[in-house]
PDB file of N, CA and C in Angstrom:
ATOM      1  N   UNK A   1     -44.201 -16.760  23.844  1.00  0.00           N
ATOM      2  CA  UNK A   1     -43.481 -16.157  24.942  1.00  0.00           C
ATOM      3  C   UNK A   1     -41.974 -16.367  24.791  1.00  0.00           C
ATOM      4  N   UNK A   2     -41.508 -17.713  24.187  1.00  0.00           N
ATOM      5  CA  UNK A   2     -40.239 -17.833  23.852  1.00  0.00           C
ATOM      6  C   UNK A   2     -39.727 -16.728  23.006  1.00  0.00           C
ATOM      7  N   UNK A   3     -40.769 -16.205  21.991  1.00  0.00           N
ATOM      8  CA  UNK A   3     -40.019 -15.582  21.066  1.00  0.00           C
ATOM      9  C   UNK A   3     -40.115 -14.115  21.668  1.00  0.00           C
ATOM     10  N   UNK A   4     -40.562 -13.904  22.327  1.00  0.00           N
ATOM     11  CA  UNK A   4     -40.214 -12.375  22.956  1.00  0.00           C
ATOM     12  C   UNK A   4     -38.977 -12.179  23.702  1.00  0.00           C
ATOM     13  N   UNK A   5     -38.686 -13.397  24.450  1.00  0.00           N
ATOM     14  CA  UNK A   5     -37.516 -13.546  25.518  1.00  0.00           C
ATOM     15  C   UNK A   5     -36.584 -13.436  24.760  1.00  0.00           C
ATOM     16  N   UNK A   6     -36.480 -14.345  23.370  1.00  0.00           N
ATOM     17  CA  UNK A   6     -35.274 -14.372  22.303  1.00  0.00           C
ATOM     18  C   UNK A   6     -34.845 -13.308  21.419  1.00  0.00           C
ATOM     19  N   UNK A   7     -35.894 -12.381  21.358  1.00  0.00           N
ATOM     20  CA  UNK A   7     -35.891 -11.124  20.721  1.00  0.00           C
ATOM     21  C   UNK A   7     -35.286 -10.545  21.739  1.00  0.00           C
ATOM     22  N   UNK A   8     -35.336 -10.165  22.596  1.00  0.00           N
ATOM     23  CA  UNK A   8     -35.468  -9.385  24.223  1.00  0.00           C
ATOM     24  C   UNK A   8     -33.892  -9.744  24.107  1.00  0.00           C
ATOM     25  N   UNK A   9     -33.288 -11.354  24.224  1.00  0.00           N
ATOM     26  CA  UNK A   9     -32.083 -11.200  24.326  1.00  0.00           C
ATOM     27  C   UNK A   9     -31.258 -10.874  23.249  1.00  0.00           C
ATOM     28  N   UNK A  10     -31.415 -10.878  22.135  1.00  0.00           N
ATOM     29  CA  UNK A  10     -30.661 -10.338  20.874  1.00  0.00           C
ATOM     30  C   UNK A  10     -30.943  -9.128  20.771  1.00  0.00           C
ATOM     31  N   UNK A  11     -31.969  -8.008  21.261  1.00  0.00           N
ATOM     32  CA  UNK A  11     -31.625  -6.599  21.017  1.00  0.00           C
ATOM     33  C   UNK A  11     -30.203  -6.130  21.202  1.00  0.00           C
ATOM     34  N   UNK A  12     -30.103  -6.161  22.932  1.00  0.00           N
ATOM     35  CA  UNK A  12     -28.924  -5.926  23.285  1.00  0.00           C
ATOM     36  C   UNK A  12     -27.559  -6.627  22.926  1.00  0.00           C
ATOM     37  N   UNK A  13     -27.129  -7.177  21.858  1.00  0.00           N
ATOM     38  CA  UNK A  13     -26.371  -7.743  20.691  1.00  0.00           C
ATOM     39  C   UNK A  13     -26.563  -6.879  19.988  1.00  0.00           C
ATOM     40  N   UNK A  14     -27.227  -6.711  19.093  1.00  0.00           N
ATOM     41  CA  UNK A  14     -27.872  -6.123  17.656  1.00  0.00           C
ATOM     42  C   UNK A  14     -27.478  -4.771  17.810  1.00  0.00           C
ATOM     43  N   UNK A  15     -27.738  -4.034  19.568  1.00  0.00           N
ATOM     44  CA  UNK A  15     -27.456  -2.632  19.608  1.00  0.00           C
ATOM     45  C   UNK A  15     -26.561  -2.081  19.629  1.00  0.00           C
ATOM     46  N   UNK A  16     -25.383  -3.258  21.022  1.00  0.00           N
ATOM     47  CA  UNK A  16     -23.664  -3.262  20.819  1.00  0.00           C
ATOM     48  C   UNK A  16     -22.871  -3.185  19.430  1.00  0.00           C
ATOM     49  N   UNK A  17     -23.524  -4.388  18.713  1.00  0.00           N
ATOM     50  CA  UNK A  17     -22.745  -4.404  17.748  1.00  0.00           C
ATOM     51  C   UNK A  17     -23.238  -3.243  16.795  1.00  0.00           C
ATOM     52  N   UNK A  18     -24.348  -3.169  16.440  1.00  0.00           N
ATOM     53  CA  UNK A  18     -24.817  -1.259  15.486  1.00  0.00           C
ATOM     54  C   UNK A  18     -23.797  -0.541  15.585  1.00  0.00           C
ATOM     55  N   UNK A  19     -24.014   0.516  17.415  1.00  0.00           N
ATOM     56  CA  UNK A  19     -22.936   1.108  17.678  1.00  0.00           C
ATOM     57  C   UNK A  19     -21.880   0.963  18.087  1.00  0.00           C
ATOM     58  N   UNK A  20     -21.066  -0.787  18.017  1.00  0.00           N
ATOM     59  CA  UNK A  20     -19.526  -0.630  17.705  1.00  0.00           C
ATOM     60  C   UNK A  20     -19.244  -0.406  16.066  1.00  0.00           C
ATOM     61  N   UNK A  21     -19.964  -0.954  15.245  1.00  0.00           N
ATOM     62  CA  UNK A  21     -19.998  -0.520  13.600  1.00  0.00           C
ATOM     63  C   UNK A  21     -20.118   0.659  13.177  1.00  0.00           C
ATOM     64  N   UNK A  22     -20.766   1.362  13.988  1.00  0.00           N
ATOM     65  CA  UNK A  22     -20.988   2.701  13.804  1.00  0.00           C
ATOM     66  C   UNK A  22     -19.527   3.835  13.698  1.00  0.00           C
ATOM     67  N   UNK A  23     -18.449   3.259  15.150  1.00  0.00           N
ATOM     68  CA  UNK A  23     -17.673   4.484  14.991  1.00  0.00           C
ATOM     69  C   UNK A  23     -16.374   3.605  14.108  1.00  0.00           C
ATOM     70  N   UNK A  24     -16.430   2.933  13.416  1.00  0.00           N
ATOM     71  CA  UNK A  24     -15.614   2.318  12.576  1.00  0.00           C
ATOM     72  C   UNK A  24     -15.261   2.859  11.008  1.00  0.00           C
ATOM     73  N   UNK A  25     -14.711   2.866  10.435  1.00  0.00           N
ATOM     74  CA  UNK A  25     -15.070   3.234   8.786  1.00  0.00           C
ATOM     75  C   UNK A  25     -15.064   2.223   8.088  1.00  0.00           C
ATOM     76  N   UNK A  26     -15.673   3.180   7.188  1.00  0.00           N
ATOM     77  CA  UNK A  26     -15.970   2.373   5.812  1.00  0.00           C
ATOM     78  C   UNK A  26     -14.933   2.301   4.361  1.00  0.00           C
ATOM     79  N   UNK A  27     -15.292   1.589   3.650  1.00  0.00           N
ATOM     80  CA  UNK A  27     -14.674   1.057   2.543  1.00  0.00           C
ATOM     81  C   UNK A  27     -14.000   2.926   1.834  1.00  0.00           C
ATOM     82  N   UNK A  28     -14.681   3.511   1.955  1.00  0.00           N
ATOM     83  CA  UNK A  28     -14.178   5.157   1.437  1.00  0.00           C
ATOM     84  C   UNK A  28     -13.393   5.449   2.029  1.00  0.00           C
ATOM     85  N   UNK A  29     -13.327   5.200   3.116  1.00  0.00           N
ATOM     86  CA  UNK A  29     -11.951   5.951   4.207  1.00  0.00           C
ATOM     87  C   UNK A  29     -10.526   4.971   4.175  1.00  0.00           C
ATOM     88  N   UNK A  30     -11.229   3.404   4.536  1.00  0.00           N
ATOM     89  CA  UNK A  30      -9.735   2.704   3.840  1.00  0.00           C
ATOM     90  C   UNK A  30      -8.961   2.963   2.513  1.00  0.00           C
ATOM     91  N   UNK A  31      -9.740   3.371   1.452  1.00  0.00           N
ATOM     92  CA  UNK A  31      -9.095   3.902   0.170  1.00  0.00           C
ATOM     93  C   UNK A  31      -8.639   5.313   0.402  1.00  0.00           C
ATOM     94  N   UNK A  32      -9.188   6.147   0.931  1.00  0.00           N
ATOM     95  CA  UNK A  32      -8.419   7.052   0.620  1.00  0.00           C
ATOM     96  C   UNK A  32      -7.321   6.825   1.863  1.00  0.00           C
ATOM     97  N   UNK A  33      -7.357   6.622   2.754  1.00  0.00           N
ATOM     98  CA  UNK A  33      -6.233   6.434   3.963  1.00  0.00           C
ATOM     99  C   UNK A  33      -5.084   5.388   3.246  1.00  0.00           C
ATOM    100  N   UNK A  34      -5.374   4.509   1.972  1.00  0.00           N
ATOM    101  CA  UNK A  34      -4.285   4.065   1.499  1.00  0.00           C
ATOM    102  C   UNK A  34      -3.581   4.958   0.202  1.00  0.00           C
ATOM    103  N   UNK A  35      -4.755   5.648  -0.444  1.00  0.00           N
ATOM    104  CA  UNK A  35      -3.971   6.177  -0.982  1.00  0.00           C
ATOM    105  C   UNK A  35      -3.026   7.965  -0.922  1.00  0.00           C
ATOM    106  N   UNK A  36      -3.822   8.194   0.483  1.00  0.00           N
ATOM    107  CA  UNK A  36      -2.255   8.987   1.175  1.00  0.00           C
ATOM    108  C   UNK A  36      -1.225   7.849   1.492  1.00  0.00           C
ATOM    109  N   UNK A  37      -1.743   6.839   2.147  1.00  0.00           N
ATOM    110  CA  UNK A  37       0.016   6.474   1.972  1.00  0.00           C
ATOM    111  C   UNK A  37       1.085   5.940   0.862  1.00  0.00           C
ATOM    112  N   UNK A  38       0.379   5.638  -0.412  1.00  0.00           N
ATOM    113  CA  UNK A  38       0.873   5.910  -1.777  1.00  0.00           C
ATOM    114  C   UNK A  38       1.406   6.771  -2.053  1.00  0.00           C
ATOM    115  N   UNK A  39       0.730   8.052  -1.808  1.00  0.00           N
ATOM    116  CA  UNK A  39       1.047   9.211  -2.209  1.00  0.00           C
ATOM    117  C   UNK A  39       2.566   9.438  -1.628  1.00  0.00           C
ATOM    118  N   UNK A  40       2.047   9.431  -0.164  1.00  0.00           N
ATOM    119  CA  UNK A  40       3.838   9.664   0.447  1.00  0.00           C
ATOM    120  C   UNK A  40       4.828   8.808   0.129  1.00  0.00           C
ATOM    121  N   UNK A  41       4.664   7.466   0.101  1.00  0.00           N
ATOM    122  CA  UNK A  41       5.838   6.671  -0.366  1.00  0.00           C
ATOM    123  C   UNK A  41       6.205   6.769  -1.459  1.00  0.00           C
ATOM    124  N   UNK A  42       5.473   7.050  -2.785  1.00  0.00           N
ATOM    125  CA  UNK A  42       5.950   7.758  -4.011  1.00  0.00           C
ATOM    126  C   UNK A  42       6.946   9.378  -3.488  1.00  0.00           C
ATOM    127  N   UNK A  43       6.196  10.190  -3.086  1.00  0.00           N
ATOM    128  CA  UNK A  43       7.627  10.817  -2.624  1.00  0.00           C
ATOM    129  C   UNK A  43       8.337  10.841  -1.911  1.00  0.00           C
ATOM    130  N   UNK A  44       8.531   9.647  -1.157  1.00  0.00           N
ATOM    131  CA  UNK A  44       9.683   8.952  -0.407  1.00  0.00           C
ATOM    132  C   UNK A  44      11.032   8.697  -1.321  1.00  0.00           C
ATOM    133  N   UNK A  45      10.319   8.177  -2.349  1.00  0.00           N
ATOM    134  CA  UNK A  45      11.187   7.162  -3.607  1.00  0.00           C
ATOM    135  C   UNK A  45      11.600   8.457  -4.295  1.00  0.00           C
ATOM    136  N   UNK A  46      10.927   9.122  -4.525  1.00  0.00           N
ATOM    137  CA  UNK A  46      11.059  10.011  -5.805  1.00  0.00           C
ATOM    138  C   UNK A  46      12.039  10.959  -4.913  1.00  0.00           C
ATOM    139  N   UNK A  47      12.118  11.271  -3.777  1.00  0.00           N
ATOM    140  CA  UNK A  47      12.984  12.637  -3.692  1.00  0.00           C
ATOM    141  C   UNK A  47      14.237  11.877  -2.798  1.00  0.00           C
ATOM    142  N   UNK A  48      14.562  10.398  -2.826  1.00  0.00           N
ATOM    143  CA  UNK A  48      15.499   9.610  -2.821  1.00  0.00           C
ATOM    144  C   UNK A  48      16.695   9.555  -4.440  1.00  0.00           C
ATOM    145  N   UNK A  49      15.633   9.885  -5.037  1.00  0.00           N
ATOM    146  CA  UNK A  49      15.968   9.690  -6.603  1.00  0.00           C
ATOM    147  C   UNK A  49      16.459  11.275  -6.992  1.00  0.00           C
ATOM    148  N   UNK A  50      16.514  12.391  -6.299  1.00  0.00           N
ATOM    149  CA  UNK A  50      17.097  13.514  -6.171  1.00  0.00           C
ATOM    150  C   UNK A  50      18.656  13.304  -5.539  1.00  0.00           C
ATOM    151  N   UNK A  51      19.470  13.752  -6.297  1.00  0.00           N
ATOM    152  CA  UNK A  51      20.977  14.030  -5.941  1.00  0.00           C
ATOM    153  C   UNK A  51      21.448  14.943  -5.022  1.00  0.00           C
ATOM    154  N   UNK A  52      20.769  15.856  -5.590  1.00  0.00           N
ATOM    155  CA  UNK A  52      21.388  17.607  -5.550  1.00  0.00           C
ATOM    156  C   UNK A  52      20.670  17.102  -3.597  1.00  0.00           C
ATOM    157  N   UNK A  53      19.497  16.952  -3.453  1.00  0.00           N
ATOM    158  CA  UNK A  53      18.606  16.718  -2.165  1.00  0.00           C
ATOM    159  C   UNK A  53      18.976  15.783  -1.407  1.00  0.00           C
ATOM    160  N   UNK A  54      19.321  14.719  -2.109  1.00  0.00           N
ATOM    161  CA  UNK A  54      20.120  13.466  -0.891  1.00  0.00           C
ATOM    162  C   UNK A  54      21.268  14.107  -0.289  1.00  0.00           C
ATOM    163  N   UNK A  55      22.132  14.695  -0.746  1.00  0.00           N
ATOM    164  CA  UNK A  55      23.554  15.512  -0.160  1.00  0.00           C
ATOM    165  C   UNK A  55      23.143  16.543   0.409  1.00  0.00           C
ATOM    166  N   UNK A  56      21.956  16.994   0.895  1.00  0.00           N
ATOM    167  CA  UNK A  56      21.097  18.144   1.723  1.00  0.00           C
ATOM    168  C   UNK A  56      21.042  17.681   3.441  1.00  0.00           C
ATOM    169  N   UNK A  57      21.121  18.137   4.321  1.00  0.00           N
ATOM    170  CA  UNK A  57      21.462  17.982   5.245  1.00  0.00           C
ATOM    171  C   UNK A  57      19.887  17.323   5.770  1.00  0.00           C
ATOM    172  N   UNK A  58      19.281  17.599   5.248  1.00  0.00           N
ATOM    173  CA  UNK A  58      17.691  18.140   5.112  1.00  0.00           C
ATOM    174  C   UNK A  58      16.649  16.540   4.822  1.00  0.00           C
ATOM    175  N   UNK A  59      18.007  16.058   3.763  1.00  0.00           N
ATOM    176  CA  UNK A  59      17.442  14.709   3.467  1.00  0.00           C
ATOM    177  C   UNK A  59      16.422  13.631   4.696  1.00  0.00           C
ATOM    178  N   UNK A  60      17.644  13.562   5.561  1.00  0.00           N
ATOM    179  CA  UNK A  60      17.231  12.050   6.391  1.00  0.00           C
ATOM    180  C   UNK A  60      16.223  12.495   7.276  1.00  0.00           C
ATOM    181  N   UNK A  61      16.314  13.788   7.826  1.00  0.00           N
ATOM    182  CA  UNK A  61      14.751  14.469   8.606  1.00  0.00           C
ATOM    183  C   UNK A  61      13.817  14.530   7.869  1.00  0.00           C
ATOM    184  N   UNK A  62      13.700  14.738   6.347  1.00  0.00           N
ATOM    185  CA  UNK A  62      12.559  14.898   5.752  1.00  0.00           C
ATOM    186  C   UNK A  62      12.018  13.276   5.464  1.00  0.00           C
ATOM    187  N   UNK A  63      12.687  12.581   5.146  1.00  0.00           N
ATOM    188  CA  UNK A  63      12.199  11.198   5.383  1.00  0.00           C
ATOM    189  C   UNK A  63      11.675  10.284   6.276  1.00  0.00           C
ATOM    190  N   UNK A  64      12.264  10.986   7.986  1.00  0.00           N
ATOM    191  CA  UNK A  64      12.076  10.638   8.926  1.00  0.00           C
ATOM    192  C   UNK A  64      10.559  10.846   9.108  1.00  0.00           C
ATOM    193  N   UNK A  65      10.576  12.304   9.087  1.00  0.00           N
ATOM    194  CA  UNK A  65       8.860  12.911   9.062  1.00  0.00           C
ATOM    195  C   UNK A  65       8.008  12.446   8.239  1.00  0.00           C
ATOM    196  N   UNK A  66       8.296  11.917   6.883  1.00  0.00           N
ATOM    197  CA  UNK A  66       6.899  11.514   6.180  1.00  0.00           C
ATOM    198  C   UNK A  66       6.691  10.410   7.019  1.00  0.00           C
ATOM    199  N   UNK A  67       7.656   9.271   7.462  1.00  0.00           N
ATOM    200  CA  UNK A  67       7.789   8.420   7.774  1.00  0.00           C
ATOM    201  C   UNK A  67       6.874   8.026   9.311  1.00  0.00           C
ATOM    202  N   UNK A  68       7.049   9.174   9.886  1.00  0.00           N
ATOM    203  CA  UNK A  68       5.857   9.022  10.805  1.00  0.00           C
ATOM    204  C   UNK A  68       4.543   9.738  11.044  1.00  0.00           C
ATOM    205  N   UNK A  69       4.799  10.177   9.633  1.00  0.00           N
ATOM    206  CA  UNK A  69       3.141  10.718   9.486  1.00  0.00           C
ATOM    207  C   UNK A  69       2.590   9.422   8.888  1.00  0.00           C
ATOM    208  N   UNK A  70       3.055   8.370   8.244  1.00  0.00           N
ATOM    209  CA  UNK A  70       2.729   7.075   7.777  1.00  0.00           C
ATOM    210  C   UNK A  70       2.332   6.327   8.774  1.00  0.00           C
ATOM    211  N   UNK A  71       3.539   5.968   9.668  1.00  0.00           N
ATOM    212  CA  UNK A  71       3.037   5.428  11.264  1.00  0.00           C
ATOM    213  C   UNK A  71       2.206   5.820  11.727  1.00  0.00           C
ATOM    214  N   UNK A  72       1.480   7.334  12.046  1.00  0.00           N
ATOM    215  CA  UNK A  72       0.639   7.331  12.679  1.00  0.00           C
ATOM    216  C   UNK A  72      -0.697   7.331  11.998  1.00  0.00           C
ATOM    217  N   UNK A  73      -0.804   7.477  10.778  1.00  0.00           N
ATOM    218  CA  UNK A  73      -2.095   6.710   9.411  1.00  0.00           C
ATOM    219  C   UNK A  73      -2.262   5.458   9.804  1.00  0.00           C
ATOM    220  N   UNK A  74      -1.256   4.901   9.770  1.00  0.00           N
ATOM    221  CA  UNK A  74      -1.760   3.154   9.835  1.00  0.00           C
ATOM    222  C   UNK A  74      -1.530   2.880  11.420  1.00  0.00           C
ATOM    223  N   UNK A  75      -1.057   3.298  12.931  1.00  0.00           N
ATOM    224  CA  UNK A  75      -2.041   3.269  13.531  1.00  0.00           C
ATOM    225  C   UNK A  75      -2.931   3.816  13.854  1.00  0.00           C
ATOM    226  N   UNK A  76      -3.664   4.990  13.593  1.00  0.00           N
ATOM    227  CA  UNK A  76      -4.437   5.392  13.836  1.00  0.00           C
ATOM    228  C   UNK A  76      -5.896   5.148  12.784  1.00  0.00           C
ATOM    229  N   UNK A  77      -5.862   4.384  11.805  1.00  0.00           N
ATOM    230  CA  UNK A  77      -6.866   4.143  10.901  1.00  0.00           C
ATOM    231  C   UNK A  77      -6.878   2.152  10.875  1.00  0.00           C
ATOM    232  N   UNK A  78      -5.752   1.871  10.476  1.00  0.00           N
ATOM    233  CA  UNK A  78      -5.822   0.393  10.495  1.00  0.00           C
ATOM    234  C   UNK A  78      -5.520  -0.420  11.994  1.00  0.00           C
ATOM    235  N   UNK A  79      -5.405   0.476  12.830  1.00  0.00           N
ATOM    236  CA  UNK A  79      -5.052   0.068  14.310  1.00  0.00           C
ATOM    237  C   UNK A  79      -6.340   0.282  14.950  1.00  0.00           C
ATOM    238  N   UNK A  80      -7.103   1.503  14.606  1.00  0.00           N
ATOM    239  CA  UNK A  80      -8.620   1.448  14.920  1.00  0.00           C
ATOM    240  C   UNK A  80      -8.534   2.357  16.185  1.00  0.00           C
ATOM    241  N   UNK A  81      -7.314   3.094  16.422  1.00  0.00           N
ATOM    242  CA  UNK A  81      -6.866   3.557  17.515  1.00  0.00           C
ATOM    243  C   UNK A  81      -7.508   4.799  17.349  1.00  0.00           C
ATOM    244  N   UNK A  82      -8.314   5.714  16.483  1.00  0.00           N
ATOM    245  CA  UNK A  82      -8.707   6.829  16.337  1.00  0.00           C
ATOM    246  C   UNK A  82     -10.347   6.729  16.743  1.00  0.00           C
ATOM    247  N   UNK A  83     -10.399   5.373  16.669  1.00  0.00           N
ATOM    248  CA  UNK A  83     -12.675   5.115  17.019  1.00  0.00           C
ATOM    249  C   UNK A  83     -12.372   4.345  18.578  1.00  0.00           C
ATOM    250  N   UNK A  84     -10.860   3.960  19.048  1.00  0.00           N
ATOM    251  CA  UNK A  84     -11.016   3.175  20.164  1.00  0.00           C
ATOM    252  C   UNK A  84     -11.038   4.190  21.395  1.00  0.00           C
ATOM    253  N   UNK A  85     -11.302   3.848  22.779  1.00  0.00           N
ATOM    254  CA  UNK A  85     -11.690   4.562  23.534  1.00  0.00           C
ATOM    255  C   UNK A  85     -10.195   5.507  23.936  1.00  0.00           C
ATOM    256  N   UNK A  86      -9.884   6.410  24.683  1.00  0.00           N
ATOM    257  CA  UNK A  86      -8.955   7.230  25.325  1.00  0.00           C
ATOM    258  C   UNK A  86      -7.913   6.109  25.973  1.00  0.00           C
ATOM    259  N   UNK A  87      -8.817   5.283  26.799  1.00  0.00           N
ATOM    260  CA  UNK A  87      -7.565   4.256  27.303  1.00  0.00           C
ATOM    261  C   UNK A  87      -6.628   3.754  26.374  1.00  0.00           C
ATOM    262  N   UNK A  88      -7.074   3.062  25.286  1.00  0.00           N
ATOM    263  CA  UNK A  88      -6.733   2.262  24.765  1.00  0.00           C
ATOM    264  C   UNK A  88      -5.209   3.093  23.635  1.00  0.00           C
ATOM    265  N   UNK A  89      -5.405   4.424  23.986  1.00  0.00           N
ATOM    266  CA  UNK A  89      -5.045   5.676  23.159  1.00  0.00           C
ATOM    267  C   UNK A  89      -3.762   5.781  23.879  1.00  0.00           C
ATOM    268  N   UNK A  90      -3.757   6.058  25.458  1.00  0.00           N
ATOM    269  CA  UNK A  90      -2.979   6.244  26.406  1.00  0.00           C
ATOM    270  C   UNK A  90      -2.122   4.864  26.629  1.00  0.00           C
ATOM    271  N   UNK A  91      -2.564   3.552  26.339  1.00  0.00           N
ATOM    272  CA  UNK A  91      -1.802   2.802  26.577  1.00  0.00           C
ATOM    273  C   UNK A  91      -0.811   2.480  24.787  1.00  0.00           C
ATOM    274  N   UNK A  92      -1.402   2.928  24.265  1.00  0.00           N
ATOM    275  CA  UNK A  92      -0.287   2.603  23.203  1.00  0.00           C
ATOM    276  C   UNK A  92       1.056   3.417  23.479  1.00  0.00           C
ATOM    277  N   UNK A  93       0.263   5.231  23.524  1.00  0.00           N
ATOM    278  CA  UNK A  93       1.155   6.098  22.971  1.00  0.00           C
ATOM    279  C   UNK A  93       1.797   6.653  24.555  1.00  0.00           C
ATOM    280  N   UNK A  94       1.635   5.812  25.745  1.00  0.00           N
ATOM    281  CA  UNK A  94       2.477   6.426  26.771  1.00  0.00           C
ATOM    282  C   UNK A  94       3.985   5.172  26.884  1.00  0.00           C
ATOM    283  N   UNK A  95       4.138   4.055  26.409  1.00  0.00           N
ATOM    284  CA  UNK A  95       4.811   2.816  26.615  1.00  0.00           C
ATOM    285  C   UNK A  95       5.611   3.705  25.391  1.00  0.00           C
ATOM    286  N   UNK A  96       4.988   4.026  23.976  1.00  0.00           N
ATOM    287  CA  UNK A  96       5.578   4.016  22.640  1.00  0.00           C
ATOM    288  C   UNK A  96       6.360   5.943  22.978  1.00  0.00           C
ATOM    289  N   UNK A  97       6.327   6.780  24.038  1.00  0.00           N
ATOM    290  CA  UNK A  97       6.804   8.042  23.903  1.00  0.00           C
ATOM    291  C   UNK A  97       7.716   7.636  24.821  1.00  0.00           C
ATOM    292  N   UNK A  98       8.057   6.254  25.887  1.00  0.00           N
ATOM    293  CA  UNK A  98       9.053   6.113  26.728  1.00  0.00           C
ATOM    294  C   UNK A  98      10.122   5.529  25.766  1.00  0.00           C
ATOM    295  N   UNK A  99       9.849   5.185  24.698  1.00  0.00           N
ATOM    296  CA  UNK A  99      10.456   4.345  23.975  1.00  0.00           C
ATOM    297  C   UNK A  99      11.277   5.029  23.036  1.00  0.00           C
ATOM    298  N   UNK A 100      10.231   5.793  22.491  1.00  0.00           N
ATOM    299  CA  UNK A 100      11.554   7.218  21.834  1.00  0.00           C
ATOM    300  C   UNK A 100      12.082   7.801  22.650  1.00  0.00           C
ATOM    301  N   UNK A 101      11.832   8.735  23.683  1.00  0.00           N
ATOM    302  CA  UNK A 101      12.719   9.097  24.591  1.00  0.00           C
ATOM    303  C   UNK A 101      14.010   8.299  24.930  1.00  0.00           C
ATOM    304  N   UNK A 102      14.047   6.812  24.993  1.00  0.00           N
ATOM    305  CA  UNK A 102      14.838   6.336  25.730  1.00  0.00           C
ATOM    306  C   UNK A 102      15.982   6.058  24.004  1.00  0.00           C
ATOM    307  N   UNK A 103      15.215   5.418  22.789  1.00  0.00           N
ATOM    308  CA  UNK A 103      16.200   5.934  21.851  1.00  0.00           C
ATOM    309  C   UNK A 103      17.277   6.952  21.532  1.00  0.00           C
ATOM    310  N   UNK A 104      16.333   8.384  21.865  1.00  0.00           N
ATOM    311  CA  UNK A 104      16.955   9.434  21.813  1.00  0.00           C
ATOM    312  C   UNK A 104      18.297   9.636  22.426  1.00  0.00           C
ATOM    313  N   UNK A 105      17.832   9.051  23.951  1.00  0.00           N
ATOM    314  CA  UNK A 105      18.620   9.280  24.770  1.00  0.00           C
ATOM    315  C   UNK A 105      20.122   8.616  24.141  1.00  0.00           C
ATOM    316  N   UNK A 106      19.745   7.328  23.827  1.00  0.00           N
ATOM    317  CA  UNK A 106      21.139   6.469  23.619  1.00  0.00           C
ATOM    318  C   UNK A 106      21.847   6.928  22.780  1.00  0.00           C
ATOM    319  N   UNK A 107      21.181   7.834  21.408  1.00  0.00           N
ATOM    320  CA  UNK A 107      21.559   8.455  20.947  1.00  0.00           C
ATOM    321  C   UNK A 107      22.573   9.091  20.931  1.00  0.00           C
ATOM    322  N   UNK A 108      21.853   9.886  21.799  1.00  0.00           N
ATOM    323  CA  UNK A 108      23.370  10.809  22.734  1.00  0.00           C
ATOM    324  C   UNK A 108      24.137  10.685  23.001  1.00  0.00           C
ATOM    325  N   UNK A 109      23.867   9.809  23.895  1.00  0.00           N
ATOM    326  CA  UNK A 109      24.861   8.587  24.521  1.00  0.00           C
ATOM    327  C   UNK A 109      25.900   8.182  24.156  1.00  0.00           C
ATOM    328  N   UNK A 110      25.514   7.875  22.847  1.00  0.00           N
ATOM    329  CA  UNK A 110      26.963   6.735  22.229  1.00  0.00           C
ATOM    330  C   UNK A 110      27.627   7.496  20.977  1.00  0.00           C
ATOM    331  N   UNK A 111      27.216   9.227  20.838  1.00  0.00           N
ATOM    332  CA  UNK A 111      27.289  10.000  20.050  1.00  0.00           C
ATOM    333  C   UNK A 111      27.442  10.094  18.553  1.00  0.00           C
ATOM    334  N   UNK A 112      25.939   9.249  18.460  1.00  0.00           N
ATOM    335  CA  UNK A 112      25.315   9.753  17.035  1.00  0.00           C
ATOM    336  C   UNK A 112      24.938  10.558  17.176  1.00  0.00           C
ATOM    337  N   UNK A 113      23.887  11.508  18.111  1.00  0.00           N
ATOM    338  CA  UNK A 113      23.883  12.708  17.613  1.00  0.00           C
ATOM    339  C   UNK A 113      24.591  13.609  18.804  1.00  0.00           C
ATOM    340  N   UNK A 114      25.044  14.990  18.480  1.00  0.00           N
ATOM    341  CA  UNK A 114      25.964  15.389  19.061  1.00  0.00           C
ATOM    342  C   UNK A 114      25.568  16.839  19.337  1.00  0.00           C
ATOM    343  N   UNK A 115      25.619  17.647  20.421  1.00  0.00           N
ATOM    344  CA  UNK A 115      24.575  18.918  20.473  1.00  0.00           C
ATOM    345  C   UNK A 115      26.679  19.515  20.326  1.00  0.00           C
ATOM    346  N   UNK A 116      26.178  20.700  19.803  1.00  0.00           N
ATOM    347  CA  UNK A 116      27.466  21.990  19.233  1.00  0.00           C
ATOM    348  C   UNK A 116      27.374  22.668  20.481  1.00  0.00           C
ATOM    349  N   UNK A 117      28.362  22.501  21.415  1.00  0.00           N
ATOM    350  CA  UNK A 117      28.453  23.520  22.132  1.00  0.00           C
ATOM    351  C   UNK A 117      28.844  25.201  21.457  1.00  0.00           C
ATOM    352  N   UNK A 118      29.573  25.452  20.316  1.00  0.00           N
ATOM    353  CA  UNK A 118      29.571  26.036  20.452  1.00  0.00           C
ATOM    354  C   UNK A 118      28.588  27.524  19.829  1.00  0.00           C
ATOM    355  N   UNK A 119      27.840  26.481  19.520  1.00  0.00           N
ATOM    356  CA  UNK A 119      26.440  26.701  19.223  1.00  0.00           C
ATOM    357  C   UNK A 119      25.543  27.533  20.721  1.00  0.00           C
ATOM    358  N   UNK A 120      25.547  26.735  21.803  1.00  0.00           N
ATOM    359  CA  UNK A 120      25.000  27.253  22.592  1.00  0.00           C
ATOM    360  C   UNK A 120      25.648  28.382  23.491  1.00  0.00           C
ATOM    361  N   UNK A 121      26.984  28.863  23.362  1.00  0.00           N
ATOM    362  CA  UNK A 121      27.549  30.130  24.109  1.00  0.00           C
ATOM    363  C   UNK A 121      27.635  31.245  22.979  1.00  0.00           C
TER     364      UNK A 121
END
């Protein structure tokens, strides 16, 4: 009778943990999720190592962007933020979009970047 009770209480263990393992990945997805980010940081380096392209206006945005397609690979794969529930989704990325916004803003602010008026008439 003991051993039914003890079975009885380790199912519900055995089942939690199954299907928390379940929406997790595996050893195939960490390799290839590292080696996109190889991939991009090789052409991070490599089109740093372009002349004619560093003096491109084009440069520091295109770096910016690989740069957070990287950020959001490694949190969203090694952060676990892509198998974790919606909350857990909303509390990263609503704190982390006040946070660029408020960069941006200072931005402005202290005029690094600078909107062309006469651009807009």
């Amino acid at each position: 009778m003991s051993d039914a009770s003890a079975h009885s209480a380790a199912t519900p263990d055995a089942h939690a943990h199954a299907e928390h393992a379940e929406h997790h990945p595996g050893w195939s997805t960490y390799w290839k999720v590292a080696l996109i980010l190889t991939i991009i940081t090789v052409f991070e380096v490599w089109i740093y190592y372009i002349p004619a392209f560093v003096k491109t206006p084009y440069f520091i945005p295109v770096l910016l962007t690989l740069s957070a397609i990287k950020f959001a690979i490694v949190v969203l794969f090694y952060m676990h933020l892509k198998y974790d529930s919606k909350l857990y989704r909303a509390l990263f990325a609503g704190p982390f979009s006040i946070a660029i916004l408020a960069i941006i803003g200072l931005l402005f602010l202290f005029g690094k970047v600078a909107i062309r008026t006469s651009l807009l008439q």
